[in-house]
Protein backbone atom coordinates (compact mmCIF):
# COMPACT_ATOMS: atom_id res chain seq x y z
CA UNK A 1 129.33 -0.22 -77.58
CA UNK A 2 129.38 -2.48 -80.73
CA UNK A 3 125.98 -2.61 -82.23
CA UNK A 4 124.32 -6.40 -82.22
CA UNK A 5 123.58 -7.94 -85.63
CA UNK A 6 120.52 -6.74 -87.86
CA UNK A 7 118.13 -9.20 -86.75
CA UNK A 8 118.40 -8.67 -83.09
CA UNK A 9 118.81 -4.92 -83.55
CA UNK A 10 116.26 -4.26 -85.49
CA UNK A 11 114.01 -6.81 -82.70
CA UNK A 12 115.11 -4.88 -79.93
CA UNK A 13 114.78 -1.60 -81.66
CA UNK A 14 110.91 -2.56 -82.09
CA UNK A 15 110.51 -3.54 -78.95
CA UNK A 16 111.55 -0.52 -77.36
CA UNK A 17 109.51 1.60 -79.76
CA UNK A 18 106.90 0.07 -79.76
CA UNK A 19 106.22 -0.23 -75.69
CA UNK A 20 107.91 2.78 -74.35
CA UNK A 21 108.43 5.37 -76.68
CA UNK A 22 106.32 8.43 -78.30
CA UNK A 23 105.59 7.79 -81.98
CA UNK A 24 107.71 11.18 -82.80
CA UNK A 25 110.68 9.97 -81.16
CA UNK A 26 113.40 7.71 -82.65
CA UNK A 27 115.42 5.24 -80.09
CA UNK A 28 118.65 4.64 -82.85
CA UNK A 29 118.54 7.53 -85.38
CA UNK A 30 121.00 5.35 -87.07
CA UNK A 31 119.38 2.46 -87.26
CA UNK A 32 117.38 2.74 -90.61
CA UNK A 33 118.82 4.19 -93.84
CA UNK A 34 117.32 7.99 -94.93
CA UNK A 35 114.19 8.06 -96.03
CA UNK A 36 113.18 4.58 -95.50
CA UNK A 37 110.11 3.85 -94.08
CA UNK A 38 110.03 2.75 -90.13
CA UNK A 39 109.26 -0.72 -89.44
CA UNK A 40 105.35 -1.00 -88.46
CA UNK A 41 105.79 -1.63 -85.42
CA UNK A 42 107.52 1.62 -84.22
CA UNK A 43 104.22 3.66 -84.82
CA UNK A 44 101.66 3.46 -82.18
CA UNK A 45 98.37 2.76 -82.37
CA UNK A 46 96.68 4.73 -80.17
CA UNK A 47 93.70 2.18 -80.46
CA UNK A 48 96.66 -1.19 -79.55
CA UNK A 49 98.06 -1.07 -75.64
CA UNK A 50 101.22 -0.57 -75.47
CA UNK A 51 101.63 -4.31 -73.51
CA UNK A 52 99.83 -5.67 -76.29
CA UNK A 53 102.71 -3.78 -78.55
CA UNK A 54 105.69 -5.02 -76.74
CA UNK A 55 104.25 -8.77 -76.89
CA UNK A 56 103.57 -8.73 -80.67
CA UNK A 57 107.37 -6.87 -81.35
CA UNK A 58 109.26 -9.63 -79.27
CA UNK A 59 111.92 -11.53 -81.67
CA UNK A 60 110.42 -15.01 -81.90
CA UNK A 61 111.15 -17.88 -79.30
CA UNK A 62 111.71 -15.10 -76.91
CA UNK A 63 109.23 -15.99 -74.95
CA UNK A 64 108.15 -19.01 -74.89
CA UNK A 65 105.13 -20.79 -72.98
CA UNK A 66 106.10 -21.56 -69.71
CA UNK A 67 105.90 -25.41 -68.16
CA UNK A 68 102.67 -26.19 -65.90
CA UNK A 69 102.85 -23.93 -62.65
CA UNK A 70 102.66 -27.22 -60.84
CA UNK A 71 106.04 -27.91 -61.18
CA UNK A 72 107.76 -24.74 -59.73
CA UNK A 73 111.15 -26.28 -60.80
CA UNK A 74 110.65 -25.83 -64.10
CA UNK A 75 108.68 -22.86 -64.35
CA UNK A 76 111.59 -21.27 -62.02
CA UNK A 77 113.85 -21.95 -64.92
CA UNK A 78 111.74 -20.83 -67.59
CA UNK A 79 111.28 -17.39 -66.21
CA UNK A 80 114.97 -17.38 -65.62
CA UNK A 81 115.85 -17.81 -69.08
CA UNK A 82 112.96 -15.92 -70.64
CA UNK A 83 114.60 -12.64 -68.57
CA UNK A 84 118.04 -13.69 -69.73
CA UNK A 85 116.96 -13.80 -73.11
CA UNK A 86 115.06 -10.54 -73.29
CA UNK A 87 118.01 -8.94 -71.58
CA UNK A 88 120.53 -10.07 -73.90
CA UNK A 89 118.23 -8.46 -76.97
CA UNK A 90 118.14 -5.24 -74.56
CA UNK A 91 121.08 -4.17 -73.25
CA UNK A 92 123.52 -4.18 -76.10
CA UNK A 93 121.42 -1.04 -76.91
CA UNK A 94 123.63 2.48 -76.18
CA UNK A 95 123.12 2.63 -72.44
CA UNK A 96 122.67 6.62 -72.46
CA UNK A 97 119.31 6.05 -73.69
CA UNK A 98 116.90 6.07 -70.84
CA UNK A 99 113.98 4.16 -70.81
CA UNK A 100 110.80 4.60 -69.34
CA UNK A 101 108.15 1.31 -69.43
CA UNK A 102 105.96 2.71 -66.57
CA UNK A 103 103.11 2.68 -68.82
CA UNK A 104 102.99 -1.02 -69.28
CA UNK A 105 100.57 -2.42 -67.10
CA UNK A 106 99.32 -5.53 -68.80
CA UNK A 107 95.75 -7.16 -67.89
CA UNK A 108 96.52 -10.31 -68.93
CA UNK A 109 99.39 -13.31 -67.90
CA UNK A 110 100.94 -13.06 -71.28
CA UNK A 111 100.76 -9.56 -71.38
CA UNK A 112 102.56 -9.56 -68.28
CA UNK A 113 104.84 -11.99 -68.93
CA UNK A 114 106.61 -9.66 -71.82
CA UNK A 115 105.97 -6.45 -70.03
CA UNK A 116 107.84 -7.27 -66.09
CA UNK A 117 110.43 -9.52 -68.04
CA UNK A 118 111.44 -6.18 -70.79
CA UNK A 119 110.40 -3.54 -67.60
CA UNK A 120 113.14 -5.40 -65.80
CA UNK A 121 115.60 -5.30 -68.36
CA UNK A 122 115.29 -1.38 -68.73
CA UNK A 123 115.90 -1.07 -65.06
CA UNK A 124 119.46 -2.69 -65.28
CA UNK A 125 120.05 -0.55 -67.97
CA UNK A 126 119.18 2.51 -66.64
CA UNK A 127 120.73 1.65 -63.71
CA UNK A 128 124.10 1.04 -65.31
CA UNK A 129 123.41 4.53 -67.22
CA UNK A 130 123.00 6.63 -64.37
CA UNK A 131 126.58 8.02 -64.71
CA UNK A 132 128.86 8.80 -67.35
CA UNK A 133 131.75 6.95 -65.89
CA UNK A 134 129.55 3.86 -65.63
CA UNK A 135 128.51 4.25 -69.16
CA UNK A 136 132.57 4.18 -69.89
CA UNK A 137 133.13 1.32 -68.01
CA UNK A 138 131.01 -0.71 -69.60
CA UNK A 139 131.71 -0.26 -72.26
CA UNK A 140 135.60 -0.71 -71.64
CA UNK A 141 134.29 -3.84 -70.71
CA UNK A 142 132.72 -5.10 -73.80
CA UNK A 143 135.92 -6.01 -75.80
CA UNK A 144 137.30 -8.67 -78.27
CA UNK A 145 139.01 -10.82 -75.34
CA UNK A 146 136.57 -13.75 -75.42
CA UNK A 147 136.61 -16.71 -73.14
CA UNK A 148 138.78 -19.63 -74.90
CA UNK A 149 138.88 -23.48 -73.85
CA UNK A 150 142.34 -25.35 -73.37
CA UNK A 151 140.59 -28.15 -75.55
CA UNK A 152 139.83 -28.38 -78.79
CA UNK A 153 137.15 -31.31 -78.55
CA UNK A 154 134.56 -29.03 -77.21
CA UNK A 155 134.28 -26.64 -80.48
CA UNK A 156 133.32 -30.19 -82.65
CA UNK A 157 130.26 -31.02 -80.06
CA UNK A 158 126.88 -30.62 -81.41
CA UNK A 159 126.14 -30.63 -77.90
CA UNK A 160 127.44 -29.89 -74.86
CA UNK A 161 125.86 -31.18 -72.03
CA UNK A 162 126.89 -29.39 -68.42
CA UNK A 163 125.47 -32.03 -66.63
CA UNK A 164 125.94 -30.70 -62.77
CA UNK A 165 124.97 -27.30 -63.52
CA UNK A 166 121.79 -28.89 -65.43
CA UNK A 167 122.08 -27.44 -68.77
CA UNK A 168 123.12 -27.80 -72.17
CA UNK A 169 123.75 -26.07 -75.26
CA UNK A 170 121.18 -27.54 -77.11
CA UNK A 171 117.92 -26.45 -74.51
CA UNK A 172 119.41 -22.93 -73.33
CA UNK A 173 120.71 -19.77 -75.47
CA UNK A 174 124.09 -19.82 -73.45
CA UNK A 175 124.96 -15.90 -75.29
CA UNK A 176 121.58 -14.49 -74.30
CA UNK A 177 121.84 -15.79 -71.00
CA UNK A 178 125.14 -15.51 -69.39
CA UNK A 179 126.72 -13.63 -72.94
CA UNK A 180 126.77 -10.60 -70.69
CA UNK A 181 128.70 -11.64 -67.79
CA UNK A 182 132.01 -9.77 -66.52
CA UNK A 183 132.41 -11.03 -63.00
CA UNK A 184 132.10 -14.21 -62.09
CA UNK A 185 132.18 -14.82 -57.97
CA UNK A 186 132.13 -18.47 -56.86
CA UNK A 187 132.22 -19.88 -52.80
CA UNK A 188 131.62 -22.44 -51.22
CA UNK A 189 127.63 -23.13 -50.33
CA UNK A 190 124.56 -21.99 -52.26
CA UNK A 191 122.81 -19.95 -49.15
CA UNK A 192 126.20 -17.86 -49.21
CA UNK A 193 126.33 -16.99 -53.20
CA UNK A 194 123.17 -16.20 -52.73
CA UNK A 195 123.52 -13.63 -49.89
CA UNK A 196 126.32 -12.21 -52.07
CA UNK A 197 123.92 -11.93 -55.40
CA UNK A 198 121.64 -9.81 -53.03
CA UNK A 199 124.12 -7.62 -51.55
CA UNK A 200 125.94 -7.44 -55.21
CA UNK A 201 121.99 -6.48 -56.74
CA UNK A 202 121.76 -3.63 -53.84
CA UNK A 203 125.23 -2.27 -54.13
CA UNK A 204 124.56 -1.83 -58.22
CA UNK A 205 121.01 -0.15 -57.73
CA UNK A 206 119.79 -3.13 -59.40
CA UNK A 207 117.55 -4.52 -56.70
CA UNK A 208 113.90 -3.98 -56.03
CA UNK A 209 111.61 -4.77 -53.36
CA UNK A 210 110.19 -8.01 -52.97
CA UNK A 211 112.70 -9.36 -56.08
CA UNK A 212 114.12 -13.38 -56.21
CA UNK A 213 116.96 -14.23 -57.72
CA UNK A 214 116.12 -17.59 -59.06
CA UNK A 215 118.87 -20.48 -59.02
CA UNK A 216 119.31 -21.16 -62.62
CA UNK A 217 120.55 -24.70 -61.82
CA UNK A 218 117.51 -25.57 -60.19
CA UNK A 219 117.02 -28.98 -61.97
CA UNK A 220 120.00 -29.71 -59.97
CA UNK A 221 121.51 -30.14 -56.33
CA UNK A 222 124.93 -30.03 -57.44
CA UNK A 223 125.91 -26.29 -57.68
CA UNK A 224 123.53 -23.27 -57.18
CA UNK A 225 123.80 -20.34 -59.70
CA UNK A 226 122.63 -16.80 -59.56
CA UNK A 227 122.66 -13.81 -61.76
CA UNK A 228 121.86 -10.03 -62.03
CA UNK A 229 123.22 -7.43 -64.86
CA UNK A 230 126.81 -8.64 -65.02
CA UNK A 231 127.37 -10.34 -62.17
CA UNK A 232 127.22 -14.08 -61.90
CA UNK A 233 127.40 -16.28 -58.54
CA UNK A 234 128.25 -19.66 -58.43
CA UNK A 235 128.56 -22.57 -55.45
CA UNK A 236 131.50 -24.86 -55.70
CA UNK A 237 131.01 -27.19 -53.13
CA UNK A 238 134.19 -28.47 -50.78
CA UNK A 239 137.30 -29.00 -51.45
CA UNK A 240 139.38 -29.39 -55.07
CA UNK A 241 137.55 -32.22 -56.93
CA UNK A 242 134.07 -30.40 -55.95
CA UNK A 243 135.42 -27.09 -57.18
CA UNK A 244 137.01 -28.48 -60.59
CA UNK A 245 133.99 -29.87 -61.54
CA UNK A 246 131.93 -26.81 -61.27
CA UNK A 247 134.93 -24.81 -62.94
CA UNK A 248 134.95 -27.23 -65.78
CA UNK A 249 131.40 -26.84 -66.61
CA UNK A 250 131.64 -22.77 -65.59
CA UNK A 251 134.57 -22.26 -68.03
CA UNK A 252 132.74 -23.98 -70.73
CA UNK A 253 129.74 -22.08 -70.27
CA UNK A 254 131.18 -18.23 -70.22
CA UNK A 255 132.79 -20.28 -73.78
CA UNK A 256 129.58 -20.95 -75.69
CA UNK A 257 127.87 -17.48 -73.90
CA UNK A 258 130.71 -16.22 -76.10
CA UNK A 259 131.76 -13.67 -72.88
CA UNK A 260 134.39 -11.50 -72.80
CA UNK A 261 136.77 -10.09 -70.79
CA UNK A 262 135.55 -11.89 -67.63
CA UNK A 263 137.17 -11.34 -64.04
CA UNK A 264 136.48 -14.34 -62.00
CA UNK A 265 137.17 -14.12 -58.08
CA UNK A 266 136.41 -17.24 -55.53
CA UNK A 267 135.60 -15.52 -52.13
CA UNK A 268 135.66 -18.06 -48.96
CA UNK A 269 136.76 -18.84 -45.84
CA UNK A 270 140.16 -20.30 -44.26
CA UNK A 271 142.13 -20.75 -41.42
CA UNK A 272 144.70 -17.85 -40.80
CA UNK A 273 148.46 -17.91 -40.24
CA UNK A 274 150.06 -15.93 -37.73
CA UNK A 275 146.85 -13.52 -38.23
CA UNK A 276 143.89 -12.06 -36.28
CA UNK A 277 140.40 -13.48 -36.98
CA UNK A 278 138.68 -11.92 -39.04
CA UNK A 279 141.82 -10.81 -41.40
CA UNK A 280 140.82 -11.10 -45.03
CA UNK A 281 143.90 -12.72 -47.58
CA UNK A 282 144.28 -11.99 -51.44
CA UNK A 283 145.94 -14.81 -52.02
CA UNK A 284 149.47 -13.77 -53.76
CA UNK A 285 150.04 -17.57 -55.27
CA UNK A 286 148.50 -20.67 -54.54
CA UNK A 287 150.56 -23.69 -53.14
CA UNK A 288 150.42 -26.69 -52.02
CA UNK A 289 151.34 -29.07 -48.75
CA UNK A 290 154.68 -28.66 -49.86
CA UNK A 291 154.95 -24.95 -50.23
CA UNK A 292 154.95 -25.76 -54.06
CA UNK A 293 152.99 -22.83 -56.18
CA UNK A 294 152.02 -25.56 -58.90
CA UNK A 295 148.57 -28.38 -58.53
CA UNK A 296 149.41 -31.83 -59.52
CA UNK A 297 146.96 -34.01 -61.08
CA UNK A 298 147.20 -37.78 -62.64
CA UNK A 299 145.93 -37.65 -66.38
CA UNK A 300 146.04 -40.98 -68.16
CA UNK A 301 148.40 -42.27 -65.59
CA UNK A 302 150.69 -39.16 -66.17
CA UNK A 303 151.29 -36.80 -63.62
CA UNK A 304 150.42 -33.32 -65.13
CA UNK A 305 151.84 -30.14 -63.32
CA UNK A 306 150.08 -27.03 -63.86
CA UNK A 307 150.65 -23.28 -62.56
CA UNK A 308 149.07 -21.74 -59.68
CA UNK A 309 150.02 -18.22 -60.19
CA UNK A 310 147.41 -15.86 -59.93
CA UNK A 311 146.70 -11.53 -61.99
CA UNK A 312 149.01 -9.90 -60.07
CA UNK A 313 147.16 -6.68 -61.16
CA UNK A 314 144.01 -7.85 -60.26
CA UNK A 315 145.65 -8.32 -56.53
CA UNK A 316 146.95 -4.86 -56.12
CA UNK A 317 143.66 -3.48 -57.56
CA UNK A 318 141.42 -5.42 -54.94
CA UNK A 319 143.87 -4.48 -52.06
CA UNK A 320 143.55 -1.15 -53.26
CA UNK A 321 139.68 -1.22 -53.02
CA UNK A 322 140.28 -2.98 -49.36
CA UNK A 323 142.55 0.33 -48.48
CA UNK A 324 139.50 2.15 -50.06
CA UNK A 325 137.06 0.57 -47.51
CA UNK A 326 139.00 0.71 -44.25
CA UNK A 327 137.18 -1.51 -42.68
CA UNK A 328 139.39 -4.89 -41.58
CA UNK A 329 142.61 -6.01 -41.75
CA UNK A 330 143.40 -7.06 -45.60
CA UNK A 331 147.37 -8.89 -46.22
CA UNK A 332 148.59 -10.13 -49.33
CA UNK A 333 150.11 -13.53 -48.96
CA UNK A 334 150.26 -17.27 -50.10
CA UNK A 335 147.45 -19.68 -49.56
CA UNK A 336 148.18 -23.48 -48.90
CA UNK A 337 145.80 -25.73 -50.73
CA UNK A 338 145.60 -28.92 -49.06
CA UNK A 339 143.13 -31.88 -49.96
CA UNK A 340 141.97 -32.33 -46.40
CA UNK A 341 140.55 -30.36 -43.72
CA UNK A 342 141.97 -32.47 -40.75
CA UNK A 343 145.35 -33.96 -41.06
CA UNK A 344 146.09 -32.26 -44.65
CA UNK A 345 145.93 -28.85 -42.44
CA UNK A 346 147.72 -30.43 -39.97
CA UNK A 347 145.13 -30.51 -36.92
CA UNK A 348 145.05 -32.30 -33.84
CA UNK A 349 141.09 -33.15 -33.58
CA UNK A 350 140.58 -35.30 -36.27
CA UNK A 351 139.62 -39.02 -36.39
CA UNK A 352 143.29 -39.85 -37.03
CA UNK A 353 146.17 -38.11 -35.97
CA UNK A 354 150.39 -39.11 -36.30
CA UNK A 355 151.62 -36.36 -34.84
CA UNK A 356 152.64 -34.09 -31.62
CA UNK A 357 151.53 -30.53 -31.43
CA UNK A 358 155.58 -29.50 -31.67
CA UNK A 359 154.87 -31.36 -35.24
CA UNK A 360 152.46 -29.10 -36.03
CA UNK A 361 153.42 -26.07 -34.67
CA UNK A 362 156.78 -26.27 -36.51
CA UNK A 363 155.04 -27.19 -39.74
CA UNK A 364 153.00 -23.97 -39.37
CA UNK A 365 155.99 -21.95 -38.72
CA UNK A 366 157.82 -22.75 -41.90
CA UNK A 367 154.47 -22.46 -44.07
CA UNK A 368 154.19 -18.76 -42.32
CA UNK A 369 158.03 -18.48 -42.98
CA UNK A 370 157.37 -19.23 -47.03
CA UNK A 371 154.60 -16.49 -47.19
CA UNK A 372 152.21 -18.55 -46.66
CA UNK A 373 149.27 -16.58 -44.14
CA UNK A 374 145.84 -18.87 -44.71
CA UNK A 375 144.94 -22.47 -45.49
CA UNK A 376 142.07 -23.72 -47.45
CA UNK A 377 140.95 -26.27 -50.09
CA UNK A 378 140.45 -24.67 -53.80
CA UNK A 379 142.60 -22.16 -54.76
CA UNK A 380 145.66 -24.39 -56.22
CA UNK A 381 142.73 -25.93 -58.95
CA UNK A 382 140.75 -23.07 -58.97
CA UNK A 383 144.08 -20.76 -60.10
CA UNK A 384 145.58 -23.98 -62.20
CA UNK A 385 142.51 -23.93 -64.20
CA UNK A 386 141.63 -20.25 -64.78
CA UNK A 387 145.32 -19.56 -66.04
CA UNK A 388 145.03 -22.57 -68.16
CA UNK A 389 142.27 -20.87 -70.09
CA UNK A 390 143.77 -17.28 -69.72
CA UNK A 391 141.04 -15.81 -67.16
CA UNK A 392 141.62 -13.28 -64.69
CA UNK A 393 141.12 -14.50 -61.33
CA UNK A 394 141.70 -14.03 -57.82
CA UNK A 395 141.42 -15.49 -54.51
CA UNK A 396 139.95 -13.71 -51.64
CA UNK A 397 139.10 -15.58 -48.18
CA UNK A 398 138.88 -14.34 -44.90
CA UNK A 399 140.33 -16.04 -41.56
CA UNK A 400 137.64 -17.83 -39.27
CA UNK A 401 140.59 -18.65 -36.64
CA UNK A 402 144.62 -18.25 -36.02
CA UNK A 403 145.87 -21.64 -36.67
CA UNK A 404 148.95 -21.14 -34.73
CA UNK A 405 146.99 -20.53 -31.76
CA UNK A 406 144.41 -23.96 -32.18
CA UNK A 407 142.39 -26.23 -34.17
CA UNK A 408 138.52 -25.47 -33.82
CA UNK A 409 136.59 -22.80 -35.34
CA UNK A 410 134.59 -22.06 -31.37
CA UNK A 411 133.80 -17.82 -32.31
CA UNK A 412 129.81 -16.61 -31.74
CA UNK A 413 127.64 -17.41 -35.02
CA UNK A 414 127.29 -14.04 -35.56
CA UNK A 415 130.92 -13.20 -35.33
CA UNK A 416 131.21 -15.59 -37.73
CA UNK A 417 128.52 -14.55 -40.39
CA UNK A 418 129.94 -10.97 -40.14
CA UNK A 419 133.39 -12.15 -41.04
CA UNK A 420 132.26 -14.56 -43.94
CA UNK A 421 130.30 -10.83 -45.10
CA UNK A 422 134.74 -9.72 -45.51
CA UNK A 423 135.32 -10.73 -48.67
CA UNK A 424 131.87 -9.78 -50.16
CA UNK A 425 131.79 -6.34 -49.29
CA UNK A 426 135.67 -5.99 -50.45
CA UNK A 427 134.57 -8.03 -53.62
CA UNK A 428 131.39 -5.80 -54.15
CA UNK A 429 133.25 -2.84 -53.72
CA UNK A 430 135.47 -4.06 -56.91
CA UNK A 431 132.51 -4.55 -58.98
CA UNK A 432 131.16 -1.30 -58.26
CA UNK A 433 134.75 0.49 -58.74
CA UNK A 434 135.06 -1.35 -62.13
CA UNK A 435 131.90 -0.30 -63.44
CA UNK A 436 132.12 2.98 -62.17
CA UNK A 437 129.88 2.90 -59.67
CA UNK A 438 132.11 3.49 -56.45
């Protein structure tokens, strides 16, 4: 794993000594030239707590004092970036070495503050070191392929300001909060990416009793974002100008977190073609009303065509991990992107309607006849954009309905629920296979 510069080495190197290790023992034998002397701080005084320790060794602006507790808003987003922060420092630190902090038990809020925040950090980590394979993954993972903009404005800002998500680059350490993302999973509502950040936290070993996930875009109702170890979940809202807002404020974050080699997967719902409820689809290419693999958008009065093709690798490896699973149907096909839920998708229950069923029913026919098996609202932008700025990304949705066989989504709520849970397990399982974990 390539080493972090001096400064932050050196910082985390202290921290680690000086809070959870022995005085005899050295966490980077490397780290200091022969016979110099080791910094102060990695000796412990037997007469200093070790919380006490930890506090005083924290790089500075780590942690900051938090806002008022009166306004849980803010304090909700201080603790999530104090944790990002600290983790950053952390976890570029050879995960073989396993970390014990059980003897931090701090007596005061400060205290605790620096010893929960750099406990939880060594819990990730420990958790990602529990096998050798995961240790190799990750570290496969941390590469030279960083994130890259299709505009050349952005690297001129002083400041960038991502104004739905409710941050900017001027009030937030984008690299020591998000620089250590990999996957990136976006859907549809908040109380969904949210589920998934749970189930992603348990499936990793990375989730503890009585643990919140705070939304890191509190200060805003826009979008809701989530995080733990590499894994971050994002809301996009409905339909294609929802979901290219969030994307254009997403891409330019994982750009000034300076991220690398991240796999970003939307995972949603649709309406199925010529297939079962319940059947989950990796979507193959994206295309529009017109069986077109290509999203059209109006720039300047222009009309701008961009490509909707999708990793084809990344396909065949999460099909793979649905053959893995054996537990639902899983097709790889086409997904029609329309801008409308009602007449867009061609259904008969909308306010408006110009057409006869037989209108319908052949339309469906020769979408199912081009490859097309599901219909939905964001993949054409969503895979326009992400190939625009070189990221691998997929599209997996499951089927709430058959549309050849009706109009209204009328299954038990708790059909439902278990077939939205489709593409998160099949997702999850991908994470876990690509670090190793499966």
């Amino acid at each position: 794993m390539q080493p972090l510069p001096d400064p932050f080495l050196s910082s985390a190197e202290e921290v680690l000594r000086a809070a959870c290790l022995p005085p005899s023992k050295s966490l980077l034998p490397s780290a200091a030239p022969a016979g110099s002397s080791p910094p102060a701080s990695s000796v412990a005084d037997p007469g200093v707590p070790a919380q006490d320790r930890a506090v005083s060794c924290l790089p500075p602006g780590i942690l900051s004092g938090p806002p008022t507790r009166e306004d849980p808003r803010a304090y909700r987003g201080w603790r999530s970036d104090s944790f990002s922060r600290v983790t950053r420092v952390v976890r570029d630190i050879p995960v073989a070495v396993h970390l014990d902090v059980d003897l931090l038990f701090p007596a005061s809020y400060c205290q605790l503050r620096a010893a929960s925040l750099v406990q939880s950090c060594h819990r990730e980590t420990k958790a990602m070191a529990a096998t050798g394979a995961g240790a190799k993954e990750l570290k496969n993972h941390h590469n030279d392929c960083l994130v890259q903009l299709s505009n050349p404005n952005v690297a001129a800002m002083k400041e960038d300001v991502l104004y739905h998500f409710s941050l900017s680059t001027s009030t937030h350490d984008f690299p020591a909060m998000f620089g250590d993302v990999k996957f990136v999973c976006v859907g549809g509502s908040p109380s969904r990416m949210n589920t998934f950040i749970r189930y992603v936290a348990a499936e990793l070993g990375l989730a503890h009793p009585g643990e919140e996930y705070p939304n890191i875009c509190a200060g805003t109702d826009r979008y809701a974002m989530y995080k733990v170890g590499p894994v971050l979940s994002v809301s996009h809202g409905m339909g294609i100008p929802s979901i290219a807002i969030m994307l254009h404020e997403l891409i330019k974050l994982l750009y000034h977190a300076r991220c690398s080699n991240v796999t970003i997967i939307r995972i949603g719902t649709s309406g199925g073609i010529g297939l079962e409820p319940g059947s989950v689809v990796i979507t193959q290419q994206a295309v529009d009303a017109c069986f077109k693999p290509e999203f059209e958008q109006i720039v300047l009065g222009k009309r701008v065509v961009r490509s909707t093709n999708l990793d084809e690798q990344l396909v065949q490896e999460l099909m793979q991990c649905s053959t893995n699973l054996n537990e639902f149907t899983t097709v790889v096909g086409n997904t029609m992107c329309t801008l409308d839920f009602y007449e867009g998708q061609g259904r008969l229950d909308g306010a408006l309607c110009c057409y006869t069923e037989k209108d319908k029913q052949a339309y469906l026919h020769a979408a199912h006849a081009a490859g097309i098996r599901n219909i939905e609202m964001e993949s054409s932008v969503f895979a326009a954009m992400c190939g625009a700025c070189g990221l691998r990304a997929a599209v997996v949705c499951v089927t709430l309905l058959d549309r050849l066989q009706g109009d209204q989504i009328n299954s038990p709520h708790e059909v439902l629920a278990e077939y939205q849970q489709r593409p998160q397990r099949l997702v999850g399982h991908f994470i876990k296979k690509s670090l190793g974990r499966a």
